[in-house]
Protein backbone atom coordinates (compact mmCIF):
# COMPACT_ATOMS: atom_id res chain seq x y z
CA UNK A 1 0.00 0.00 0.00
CA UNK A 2 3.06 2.63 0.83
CA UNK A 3 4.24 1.78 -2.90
CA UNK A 4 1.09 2.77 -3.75
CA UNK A 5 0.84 5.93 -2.35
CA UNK A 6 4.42 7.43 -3.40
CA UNK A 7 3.45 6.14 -7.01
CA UNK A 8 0.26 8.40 -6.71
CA UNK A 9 2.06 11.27 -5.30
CA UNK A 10 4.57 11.22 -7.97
CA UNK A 11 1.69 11.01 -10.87
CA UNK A 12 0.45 14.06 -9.25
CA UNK A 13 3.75 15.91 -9.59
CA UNK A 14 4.65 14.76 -12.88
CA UNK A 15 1.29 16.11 -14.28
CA UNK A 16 1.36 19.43 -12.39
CA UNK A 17 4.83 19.99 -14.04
CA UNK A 18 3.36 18.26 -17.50
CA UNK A 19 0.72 21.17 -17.57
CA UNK A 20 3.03 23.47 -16.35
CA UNK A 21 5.95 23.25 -18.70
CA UNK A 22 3.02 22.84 -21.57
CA UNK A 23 1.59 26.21 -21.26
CA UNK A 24 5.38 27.74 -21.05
CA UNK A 25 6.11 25.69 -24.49
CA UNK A 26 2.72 27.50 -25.92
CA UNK A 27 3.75 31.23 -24.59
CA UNK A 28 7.26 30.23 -26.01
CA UNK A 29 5.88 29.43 -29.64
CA UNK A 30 3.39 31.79 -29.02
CA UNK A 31 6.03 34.44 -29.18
CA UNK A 32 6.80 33.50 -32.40
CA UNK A 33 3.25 33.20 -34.17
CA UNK A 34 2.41 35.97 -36.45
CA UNK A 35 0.94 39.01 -35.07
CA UNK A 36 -2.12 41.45 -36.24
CA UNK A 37 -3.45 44.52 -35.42
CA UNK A 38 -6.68 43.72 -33.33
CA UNK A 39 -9.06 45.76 -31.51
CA UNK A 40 -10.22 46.23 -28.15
CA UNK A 41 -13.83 45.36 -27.68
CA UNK A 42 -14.11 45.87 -23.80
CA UNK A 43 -11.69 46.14 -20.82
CA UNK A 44 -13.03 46.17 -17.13
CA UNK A 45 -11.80 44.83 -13.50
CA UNK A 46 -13.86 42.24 -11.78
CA UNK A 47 -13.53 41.55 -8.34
CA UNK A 48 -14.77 38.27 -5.86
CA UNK A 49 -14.53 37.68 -2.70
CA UNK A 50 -12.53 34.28 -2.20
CA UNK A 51 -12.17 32.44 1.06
CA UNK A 52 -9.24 30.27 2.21
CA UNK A 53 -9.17 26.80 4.06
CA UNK A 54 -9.42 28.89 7.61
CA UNK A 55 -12.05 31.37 6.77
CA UNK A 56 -10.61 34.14 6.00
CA UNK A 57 -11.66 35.88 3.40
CA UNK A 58 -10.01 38.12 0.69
CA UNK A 59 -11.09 40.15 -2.43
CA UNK A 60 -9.10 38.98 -5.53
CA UNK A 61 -9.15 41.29 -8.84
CA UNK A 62 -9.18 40.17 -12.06
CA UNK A 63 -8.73 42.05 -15.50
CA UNK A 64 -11.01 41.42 -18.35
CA UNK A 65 -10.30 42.13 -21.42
CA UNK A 66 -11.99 41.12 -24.63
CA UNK A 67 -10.80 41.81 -28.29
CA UNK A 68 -10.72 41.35 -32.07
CA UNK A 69 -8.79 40.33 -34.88
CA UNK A 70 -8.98 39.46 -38.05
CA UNK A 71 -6.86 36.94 -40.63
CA UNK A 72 -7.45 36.13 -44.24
CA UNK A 73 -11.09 37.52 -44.00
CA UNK A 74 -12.00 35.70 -40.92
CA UNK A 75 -13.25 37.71 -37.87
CA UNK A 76 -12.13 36.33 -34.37
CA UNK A 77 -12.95 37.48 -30.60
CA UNK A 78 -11.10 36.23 -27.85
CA UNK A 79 -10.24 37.02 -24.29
CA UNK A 80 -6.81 35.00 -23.40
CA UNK A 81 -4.77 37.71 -22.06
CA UNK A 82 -1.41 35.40 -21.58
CA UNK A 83 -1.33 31.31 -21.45
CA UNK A 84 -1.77 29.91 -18.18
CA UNK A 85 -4.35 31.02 -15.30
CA UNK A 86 -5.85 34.36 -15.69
CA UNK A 87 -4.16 36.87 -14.37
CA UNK A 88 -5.26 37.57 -10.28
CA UNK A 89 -4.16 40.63 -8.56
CA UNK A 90 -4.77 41.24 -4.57
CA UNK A 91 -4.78 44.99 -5.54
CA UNK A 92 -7.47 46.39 -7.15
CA UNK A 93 -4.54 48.84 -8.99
CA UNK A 94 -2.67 46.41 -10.13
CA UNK A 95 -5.73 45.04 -11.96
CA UNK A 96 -6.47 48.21 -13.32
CA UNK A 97 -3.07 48.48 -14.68
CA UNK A 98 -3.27 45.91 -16.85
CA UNK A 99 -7.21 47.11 -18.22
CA UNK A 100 -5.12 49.85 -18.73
CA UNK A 101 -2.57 48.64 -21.54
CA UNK A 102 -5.79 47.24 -22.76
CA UNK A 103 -8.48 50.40 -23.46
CA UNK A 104 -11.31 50.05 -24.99
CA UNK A 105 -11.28 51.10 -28.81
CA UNK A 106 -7.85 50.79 -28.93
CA UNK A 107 -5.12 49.01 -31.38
CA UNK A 108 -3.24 45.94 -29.67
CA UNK A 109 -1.23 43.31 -31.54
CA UNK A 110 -2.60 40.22 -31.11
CA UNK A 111 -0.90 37.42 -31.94
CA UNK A 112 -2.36 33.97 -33.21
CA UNK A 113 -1.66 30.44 -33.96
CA UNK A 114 -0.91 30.23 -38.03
CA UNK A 115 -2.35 26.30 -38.00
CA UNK A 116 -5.91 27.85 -35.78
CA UNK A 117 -5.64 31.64 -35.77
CA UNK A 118 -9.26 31.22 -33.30
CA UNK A 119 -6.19 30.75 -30.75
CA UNK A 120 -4.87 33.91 -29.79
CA UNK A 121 -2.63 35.93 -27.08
CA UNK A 122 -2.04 39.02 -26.06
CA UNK A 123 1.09 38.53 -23.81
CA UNK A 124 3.60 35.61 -24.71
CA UNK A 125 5.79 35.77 -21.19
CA UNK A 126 5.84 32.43 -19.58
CA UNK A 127 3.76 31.41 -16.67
CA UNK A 128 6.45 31.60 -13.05
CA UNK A 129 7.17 28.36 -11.82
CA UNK A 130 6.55 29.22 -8.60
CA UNK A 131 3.11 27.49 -8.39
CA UNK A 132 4.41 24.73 -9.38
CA UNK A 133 7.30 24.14 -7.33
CA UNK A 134 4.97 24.75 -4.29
CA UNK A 135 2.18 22.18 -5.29
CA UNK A 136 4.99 19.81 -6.08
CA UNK A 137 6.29 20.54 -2.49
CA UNK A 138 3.05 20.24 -0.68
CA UNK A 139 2.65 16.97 -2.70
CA UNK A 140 5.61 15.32 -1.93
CA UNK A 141 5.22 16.21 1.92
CA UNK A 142 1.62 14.91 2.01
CA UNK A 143 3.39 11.65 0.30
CA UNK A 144 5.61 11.48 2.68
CA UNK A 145 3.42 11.68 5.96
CA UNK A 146 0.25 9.53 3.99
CA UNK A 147 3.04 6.96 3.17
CA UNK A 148 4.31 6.68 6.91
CA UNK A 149 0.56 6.58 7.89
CA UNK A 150 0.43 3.34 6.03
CA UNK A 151 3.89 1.99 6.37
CA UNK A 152 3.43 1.91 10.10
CA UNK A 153 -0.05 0.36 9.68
């Protein structure tokens, strides 16, 4: 049964850094897909309360921002503002900073996938590890204790 448990624990890691290192190999190629002049449709902060494993609660902000572009003809809308999770600020300002670079009305390049231009970005920088060296962490600890639970069983 301990076997089984560390085998678990390390499926869990290798797909958190699977989907990890796959969204940085998108924003990498991403950087390198064609680009077009697109426009902004609408840009606005939304906010929601969250609440954490203890109670507590706390407001996170998030920036919205919806746009168009268009290739060979074809009209496309999207909102992805950069691969990974959307963007989450505990700051309403820092929110509005990035609504900012993104006004309604105005020009942005947008750039989008040659082989499905419907998939498009905004922002090509990679996605911080960070996350993902912390789940891993909190993984392999909860593997460790879960597996002496059962070891000493």
């Amino acid at each position: 049964m301990t076997m089984l448990v560390y085998l678990v624990g390390l499926a869990i890691v290798a797909l958190i850094w699977f989907l990890h290192l796959r969204t940085a190999r998108k924003a990498e190629a991403a950087a390198a897909w064609p680009s077009v002049t697109g426009t902004v449709q609408s840009s606005a902060v939304s906010d929601k309360v969250e609440t954490d494993s203890e109670g507590d609660s706390e407001t996170a902000w998030y920036p919205e921002v919806a746009y168009a572009w268009t290739v060979n003809g074809q009209n496309y809308t999207g909102r992805r503002i950069q691969f990974g999770e959307t963007p989450r600020f505990t700051r309403e300002a820092a929110a509005r900073a990035v609504c900012d670079r993104y006004r309604a009305g105005a020009s942005v390049p947008v750039r989008y996938d040659p082989a499905n231009p419907a998939e498009a970005v905004l922002e090509t920088k990679k996605p911080s590890p960070f996350k993902a060296v912390l789940f891993t962490v909190v993984v392999l600890v909860l593997t460790v204790i879960i597996g002496s639970v059962f070891g000493a069983a």
